[in-house]
PDB file of N, CA and C in Angstrom:
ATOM      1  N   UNK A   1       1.995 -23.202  24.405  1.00  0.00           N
ATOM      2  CA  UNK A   1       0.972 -23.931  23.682  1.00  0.00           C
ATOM      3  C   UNK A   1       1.407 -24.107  22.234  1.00  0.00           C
ATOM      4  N   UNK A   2       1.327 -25.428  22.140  1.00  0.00           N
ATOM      5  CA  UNK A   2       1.700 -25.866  20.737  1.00  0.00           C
ATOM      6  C   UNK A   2       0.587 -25.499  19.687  1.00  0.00           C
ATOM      7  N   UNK A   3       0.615 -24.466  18.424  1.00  0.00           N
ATOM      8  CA  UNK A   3      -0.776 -24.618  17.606  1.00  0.00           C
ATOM      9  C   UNK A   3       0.111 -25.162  15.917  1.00  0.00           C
ATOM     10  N   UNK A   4      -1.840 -26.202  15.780  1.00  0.00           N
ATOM     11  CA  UNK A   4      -1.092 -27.043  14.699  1.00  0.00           C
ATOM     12  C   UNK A   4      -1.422 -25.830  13.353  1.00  0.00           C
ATOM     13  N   UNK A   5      -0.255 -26.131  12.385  1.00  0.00           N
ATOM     14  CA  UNK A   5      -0.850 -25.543  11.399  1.00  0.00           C
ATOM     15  C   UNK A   5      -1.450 -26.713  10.119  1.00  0.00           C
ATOM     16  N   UNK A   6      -2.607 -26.038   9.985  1.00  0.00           N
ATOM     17  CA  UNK A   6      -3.422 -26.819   9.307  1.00  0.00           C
ATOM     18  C   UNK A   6      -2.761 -26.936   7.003  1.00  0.00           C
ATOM     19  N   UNK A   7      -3.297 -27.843   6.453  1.00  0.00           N
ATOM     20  CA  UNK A   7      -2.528 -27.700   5.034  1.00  0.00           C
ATOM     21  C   UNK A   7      -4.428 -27.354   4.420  1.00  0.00           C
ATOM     22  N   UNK A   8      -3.926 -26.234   3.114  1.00  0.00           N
ATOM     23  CA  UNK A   8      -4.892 -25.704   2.654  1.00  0.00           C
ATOM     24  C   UNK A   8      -5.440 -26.644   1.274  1.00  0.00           C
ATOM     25  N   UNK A   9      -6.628 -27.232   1.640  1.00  0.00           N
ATOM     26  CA  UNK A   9      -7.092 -28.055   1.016  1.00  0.00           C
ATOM     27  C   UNK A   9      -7.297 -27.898  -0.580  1.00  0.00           C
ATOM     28  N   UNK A  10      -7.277 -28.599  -1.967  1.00  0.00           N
ATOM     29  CA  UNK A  10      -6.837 -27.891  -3.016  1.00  0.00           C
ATOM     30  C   UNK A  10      -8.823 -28.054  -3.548  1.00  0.00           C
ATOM     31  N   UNK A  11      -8.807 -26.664  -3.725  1.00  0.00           N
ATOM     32  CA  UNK A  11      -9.926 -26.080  -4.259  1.00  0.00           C
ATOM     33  C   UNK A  11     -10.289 -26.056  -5.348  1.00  0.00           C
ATOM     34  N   UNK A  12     -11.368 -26.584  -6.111  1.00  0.00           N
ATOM     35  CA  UNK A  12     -11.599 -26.863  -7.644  1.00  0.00           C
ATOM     36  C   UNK A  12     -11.806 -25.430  -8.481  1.00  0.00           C
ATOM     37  N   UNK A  13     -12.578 -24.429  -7.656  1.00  0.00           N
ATOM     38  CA  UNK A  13     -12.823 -23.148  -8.704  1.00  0.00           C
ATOM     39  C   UNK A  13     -12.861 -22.078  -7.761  1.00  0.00           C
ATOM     40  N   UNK A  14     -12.938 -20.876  -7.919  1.00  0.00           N
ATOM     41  CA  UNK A  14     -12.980 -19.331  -7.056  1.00  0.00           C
ATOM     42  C   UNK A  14     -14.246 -19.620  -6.299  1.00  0.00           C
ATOM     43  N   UNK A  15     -14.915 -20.149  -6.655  1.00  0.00           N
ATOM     44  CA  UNK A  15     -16.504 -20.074  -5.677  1.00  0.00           C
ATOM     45  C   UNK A  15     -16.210 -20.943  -4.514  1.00  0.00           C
ATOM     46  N   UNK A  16     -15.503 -21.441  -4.612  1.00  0.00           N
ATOM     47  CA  UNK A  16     -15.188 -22.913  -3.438  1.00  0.00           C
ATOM     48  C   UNK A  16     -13.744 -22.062  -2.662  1.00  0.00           C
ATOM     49  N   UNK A  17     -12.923 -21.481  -3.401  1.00  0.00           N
ATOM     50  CA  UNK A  17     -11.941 -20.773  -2.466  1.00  0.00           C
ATOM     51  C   UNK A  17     -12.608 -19.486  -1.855  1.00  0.00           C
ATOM     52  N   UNK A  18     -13.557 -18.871  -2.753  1.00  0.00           N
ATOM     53  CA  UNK A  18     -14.343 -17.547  -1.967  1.00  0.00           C
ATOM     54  C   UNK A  18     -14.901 -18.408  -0.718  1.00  0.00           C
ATOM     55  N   UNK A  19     -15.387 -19.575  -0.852  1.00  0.00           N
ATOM     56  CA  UNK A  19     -16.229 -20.320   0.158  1.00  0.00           C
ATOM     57  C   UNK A  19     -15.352 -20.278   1.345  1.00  0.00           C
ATOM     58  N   UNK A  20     -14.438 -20.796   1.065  1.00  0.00           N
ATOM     59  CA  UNK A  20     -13.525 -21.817   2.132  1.00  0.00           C
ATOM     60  C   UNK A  20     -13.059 -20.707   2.871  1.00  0.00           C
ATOM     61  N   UNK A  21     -12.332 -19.581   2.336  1.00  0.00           N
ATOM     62  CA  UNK A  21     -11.860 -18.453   3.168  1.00  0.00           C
ATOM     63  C   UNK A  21     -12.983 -17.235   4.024  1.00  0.00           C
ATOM     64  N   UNK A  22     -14.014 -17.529   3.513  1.00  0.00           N
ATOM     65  CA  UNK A  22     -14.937 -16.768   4.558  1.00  0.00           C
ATOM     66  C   UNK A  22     -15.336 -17.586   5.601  1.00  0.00           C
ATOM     67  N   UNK A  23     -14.507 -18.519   5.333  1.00  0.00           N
ATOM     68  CA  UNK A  23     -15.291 -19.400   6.794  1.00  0.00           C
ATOM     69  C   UNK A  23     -13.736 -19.875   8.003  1.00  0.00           C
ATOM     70  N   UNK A  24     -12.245 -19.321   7.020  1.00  0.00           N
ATOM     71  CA  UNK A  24     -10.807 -20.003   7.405  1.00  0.00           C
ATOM     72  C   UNK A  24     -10.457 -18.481   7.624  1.00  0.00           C
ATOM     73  N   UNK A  25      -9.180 -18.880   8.299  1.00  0.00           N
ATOM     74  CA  UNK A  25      -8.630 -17.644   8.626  1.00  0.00           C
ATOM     75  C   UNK A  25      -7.184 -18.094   7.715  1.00  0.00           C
ATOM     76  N   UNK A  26      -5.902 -17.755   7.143  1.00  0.00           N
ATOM     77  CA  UNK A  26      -5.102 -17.416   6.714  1.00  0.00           C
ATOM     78  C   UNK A  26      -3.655 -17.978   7.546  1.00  0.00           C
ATOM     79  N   UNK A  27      -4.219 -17.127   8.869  1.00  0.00           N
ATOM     80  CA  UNK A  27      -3.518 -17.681   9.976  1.00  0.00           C
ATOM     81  C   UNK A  27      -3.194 -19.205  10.564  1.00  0.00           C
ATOM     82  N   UNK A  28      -4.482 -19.821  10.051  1.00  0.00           N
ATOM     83  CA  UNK A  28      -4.625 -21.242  10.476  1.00  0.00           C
ATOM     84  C   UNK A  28      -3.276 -22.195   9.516  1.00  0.00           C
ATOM     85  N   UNK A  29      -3.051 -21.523   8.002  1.00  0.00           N
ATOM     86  CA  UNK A  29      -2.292 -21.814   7.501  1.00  0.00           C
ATOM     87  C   UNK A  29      -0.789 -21.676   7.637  1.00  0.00           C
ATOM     88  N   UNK A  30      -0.386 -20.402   8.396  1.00  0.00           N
ATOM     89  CA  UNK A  30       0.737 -19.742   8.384  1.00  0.00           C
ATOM     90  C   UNK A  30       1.598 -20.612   9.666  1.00  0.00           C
ATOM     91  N   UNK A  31       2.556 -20.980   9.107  1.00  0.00           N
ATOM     92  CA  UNK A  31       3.677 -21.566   9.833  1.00  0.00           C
ATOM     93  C   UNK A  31       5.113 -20.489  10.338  1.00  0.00           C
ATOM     94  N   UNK A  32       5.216 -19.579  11.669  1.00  0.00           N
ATOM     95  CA  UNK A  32       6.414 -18.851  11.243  1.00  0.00           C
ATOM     96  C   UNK A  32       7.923 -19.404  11.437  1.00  0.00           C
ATOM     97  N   UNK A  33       7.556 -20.565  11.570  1.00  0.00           N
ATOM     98  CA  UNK A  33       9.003 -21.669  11.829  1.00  0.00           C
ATOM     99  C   UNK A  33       9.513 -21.600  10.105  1.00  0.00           C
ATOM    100  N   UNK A  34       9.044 -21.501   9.291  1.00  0.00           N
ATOM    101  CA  UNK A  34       8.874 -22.053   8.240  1.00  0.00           C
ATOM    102  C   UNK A  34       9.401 -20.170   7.516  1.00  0.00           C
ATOM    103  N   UNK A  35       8.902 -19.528   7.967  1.00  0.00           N
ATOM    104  CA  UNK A  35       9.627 -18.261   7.150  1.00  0.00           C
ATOM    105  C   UNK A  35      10.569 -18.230   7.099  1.00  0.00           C
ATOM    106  N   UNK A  36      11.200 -17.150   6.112  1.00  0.00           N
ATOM    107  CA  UNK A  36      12.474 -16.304   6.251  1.00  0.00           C
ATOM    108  C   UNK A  36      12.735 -14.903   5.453  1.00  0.00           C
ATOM    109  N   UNK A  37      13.775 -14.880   6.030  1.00  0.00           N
ATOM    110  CA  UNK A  37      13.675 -13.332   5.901  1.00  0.00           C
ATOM    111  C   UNK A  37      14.176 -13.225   4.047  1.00  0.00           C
ATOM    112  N   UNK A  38      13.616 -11.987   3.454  1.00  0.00           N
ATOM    113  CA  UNK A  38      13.372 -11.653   1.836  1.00  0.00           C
ATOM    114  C   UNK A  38      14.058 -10.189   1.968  1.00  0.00           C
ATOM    115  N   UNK A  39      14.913 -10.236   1.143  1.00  0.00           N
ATOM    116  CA  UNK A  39      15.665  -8.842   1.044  1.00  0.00           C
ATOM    117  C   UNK A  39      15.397  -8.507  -0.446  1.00  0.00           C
ATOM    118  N   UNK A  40      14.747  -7.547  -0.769  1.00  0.00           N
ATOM    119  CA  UNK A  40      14.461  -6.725  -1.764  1.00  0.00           C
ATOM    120  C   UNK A  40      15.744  -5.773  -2.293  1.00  0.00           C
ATOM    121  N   UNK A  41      16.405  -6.017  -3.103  1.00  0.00           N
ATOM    122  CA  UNK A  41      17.471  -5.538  -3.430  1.00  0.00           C
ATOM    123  C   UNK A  41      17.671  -3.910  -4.438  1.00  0.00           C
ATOM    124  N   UNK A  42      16.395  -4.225  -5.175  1.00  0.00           N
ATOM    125  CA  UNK A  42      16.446  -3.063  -6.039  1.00  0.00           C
ATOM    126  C   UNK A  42      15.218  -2.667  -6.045  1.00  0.00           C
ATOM    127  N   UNK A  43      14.894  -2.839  -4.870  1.00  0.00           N
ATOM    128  CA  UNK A  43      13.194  -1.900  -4.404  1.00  0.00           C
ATOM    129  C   UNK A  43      14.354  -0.415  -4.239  1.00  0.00           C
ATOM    130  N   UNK A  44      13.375   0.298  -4.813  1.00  0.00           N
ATOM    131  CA  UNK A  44      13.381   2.161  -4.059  1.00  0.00           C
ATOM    132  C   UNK A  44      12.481   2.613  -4.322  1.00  0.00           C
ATOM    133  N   UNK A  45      12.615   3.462  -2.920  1.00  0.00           N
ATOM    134  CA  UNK A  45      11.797   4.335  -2.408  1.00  0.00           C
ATOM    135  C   UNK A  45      10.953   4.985  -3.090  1.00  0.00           C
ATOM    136  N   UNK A  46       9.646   5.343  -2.506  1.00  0.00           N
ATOM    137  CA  UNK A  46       9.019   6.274  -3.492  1.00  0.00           C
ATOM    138  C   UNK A  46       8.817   7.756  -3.215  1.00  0.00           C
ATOM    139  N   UNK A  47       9.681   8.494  -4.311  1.00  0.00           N
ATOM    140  CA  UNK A  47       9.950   9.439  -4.063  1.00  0.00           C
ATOM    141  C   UNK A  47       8.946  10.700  -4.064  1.00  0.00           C
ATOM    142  N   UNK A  48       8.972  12.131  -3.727  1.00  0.00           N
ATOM    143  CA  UNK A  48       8.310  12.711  -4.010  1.00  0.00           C
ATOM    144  C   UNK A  48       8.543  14.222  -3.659  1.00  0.00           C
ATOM    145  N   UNK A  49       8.194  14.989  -5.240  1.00  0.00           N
ATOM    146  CA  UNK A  49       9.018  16.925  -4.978  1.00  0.00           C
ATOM    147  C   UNK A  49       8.202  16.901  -3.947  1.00  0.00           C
ATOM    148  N   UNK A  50       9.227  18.000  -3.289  1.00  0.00           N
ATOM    149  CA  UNK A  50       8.481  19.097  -2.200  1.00  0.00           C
ATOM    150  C   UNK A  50       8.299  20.824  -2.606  1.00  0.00           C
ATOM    151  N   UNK A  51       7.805  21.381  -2.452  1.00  0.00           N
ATOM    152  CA  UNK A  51       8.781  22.963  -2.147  1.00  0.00           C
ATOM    153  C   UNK A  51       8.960  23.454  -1.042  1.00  0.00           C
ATOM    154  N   UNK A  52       9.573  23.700  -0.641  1.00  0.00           N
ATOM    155  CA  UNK A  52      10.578  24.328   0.460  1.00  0.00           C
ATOM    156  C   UNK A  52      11.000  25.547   0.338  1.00  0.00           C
ATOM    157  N   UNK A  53      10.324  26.606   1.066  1.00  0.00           N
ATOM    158  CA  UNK A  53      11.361  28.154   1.242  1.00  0.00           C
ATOM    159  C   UNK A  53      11.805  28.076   2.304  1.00  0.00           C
ATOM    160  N   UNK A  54      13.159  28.741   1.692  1.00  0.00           N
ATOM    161  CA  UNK A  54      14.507  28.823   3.038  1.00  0.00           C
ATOM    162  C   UNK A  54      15.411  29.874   2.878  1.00  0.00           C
ATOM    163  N   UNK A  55      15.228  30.692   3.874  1.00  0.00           N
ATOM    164  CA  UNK A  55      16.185  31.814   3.655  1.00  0.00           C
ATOM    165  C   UNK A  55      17.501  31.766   2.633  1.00  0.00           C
ATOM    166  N   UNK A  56      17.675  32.940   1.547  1.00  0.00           N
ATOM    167  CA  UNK A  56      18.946  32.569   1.073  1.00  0.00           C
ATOM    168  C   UNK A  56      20.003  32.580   1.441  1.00  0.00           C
ATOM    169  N   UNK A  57      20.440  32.480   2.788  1.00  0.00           N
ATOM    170  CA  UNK A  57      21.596  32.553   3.331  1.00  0.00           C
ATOM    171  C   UNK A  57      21.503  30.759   3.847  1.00  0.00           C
ATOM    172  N   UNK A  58      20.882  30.291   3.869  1.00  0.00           N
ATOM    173  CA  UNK A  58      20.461  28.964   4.561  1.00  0.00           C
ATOM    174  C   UNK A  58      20.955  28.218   3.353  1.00  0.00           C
ATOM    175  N   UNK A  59      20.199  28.691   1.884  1.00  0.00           N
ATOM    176  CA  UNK A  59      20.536  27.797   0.884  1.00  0.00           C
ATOM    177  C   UNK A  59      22.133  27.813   0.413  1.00  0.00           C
ATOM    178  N   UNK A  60      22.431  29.375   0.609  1.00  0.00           N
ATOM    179  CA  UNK A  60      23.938  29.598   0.658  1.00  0.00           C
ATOM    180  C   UNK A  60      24.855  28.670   1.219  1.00  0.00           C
ATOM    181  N   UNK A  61      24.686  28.361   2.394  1.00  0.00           N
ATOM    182  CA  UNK A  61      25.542  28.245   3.709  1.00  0.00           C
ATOM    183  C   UNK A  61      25.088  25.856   3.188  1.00  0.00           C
ATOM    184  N   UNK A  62      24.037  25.659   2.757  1.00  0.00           N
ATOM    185  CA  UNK A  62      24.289  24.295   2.609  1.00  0.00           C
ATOM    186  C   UNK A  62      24.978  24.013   1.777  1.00  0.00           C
ATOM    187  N   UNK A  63      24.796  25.067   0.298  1.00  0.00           N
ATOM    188  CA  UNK A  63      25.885  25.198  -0.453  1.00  0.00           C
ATOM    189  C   UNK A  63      27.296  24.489  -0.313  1.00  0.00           C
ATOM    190  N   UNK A  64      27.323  25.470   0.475  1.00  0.00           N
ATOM    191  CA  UNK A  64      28.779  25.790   0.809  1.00  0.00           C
ATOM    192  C   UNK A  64      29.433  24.327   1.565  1.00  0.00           C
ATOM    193  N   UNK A  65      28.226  24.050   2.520  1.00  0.00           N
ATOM    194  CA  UNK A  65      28.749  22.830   3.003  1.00  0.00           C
ATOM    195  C   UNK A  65      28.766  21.274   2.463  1.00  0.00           C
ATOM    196  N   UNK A  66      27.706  21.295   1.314  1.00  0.00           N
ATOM    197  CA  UNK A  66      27.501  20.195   0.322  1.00  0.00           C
ATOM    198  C   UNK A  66      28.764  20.594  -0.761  1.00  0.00           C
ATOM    199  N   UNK A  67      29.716  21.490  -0.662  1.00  0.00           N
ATOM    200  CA  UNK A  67      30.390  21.632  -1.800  1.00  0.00           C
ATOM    201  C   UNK A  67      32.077  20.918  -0.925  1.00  0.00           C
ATOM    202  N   UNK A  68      31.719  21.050   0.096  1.00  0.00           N
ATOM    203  CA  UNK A  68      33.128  20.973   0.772  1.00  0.00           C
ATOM    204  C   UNK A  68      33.085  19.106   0.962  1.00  0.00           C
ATOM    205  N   UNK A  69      31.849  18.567   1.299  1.00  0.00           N
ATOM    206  CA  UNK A  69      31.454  17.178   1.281  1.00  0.00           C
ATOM    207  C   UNK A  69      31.009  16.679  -0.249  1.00  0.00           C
ATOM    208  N   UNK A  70      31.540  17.422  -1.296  1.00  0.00           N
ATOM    209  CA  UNK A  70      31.358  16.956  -2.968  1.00  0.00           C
ATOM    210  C   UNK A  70      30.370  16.424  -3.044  1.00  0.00           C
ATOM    211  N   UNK A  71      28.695  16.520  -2.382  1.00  0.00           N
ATOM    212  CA  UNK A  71      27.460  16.486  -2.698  1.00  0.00           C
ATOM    213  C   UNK A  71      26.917  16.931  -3.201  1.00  0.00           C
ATOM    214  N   UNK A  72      25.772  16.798  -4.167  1.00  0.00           N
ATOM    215  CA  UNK A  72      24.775  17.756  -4.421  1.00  0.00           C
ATOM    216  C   UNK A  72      24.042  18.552  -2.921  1.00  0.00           C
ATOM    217  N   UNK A  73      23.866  19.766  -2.967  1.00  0.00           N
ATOM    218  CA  UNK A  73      23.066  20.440  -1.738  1.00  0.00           C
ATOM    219  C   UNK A  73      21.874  19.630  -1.471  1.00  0.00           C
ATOM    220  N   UNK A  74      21.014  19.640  -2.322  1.00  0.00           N
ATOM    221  CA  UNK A  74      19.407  19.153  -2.339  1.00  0.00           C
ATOM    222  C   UNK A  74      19.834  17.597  -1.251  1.00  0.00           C
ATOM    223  N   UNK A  75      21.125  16.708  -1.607  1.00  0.00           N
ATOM    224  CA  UNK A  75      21.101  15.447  -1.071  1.00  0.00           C
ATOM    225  C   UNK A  75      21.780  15.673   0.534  1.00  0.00           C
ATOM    226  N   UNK A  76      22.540  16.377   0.217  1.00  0.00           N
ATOM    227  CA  UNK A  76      22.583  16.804   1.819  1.00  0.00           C
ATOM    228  C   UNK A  76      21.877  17.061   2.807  1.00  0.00           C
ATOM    229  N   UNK A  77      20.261  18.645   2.125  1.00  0.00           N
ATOM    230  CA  UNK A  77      19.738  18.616   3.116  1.00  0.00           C
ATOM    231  C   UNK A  77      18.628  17.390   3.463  1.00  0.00           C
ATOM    232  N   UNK A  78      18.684  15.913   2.217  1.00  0.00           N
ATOM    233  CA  UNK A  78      17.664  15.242   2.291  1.00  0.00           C
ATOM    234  C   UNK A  78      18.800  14.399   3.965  1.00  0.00           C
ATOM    235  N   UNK A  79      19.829  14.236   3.555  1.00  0.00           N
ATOM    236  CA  UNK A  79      20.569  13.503   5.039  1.00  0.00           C
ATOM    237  C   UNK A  79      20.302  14.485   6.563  1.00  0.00           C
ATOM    238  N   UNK A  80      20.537  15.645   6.562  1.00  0.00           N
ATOM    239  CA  UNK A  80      20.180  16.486   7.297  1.00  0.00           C
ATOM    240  C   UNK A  80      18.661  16.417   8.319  1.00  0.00           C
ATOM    241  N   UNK A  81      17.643  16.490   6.923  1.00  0.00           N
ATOM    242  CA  UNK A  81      16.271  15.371   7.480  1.00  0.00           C
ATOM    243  C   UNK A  81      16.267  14.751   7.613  1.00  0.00           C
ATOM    244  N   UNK A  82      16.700  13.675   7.002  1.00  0.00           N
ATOM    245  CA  UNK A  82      16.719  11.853   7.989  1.00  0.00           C
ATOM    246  C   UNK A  82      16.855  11.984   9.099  1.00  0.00           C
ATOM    247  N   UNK A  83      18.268  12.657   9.124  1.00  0.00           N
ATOM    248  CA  UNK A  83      19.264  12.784  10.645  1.00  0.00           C
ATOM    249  C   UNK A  83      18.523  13.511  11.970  1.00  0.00           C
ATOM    250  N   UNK A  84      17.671  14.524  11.507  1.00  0.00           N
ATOM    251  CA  UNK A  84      16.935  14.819  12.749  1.00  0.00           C
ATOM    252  C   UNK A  84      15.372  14.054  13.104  1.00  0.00           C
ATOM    253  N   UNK A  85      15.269  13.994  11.610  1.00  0.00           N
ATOM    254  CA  UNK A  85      13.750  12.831  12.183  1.00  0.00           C
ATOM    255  C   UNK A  85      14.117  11.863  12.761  1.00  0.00           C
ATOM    256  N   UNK A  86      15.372  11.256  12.805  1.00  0.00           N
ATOM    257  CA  UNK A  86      15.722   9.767  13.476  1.00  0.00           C
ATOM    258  C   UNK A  86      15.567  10.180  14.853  1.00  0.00           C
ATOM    259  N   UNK A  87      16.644  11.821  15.337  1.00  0.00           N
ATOM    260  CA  UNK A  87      16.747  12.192  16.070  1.00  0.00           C
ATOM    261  C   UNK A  87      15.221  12.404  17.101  1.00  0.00           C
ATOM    262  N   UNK A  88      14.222  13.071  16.334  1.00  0.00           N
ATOM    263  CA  UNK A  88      13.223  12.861  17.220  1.00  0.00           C
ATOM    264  C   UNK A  88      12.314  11.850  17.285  1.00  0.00           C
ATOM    265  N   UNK A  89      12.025  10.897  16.712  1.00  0.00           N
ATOM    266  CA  UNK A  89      11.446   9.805  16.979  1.00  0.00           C
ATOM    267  C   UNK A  89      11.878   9.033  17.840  1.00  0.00           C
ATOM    268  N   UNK A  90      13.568   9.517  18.155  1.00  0.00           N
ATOM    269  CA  UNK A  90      13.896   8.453  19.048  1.00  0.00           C
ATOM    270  C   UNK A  90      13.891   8.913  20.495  1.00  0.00           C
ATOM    271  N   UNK A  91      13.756  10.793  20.299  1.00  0.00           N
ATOM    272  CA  UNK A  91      13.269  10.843  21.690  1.00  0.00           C
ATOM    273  C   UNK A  91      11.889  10.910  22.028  1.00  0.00           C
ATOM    274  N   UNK A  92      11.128  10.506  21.687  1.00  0.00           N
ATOM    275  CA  UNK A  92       9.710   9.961  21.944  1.00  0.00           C
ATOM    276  C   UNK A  92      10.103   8.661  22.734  1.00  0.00           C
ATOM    277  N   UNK A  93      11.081   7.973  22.732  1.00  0.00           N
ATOM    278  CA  UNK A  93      10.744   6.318  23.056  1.00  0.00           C
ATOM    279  C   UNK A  93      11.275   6.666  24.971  1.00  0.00           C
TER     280      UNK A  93
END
């Protein structure tokens, strides 16, 4: 089924666009032939501290292994978490 998309009629003031959209849907406007894809280049993430206790042999031992991969520890164990949350979300599917 072919649906037409309709063109949004030009509205003189906010009382006439408050009007028009409680009665239109958004959708009626939206063409997705007509998108494309938007890459955000210097969006990041929003970050946020945690605290975390972890045995000191644990913090030792990432140490040790963030030192041999010339990382900071803290960024290691943030790859470490990615790496298993990917891991279980994907065995849910």
């Amino acid at each position: 089924m072919k649906s037409k998309v309709s063109k949004i009629p030009k509205l003189k003031n906010e009382d006439e666009e408050r009007e028009f959209w409680a009665t239109h849907s958004p959708l009626d406007f939206f063409d997705s032939k007509e998108s494309k894809p938007v890459l955000f280049p210097n969006l990041k993430p929003s970050l946020r501290s945690v605290s975390i206790r972890l045995p000191e042999a644990m913090v030792a031992e990432l140490k040790i292994l963030a030192n041999k991969k010339d990382i900071p520890y803290q960024s290691l164990a943030k790859i470490y978490l990615a790496r298993q949350i990917a891991l279980e979300r994907g065995a849910g599917d």
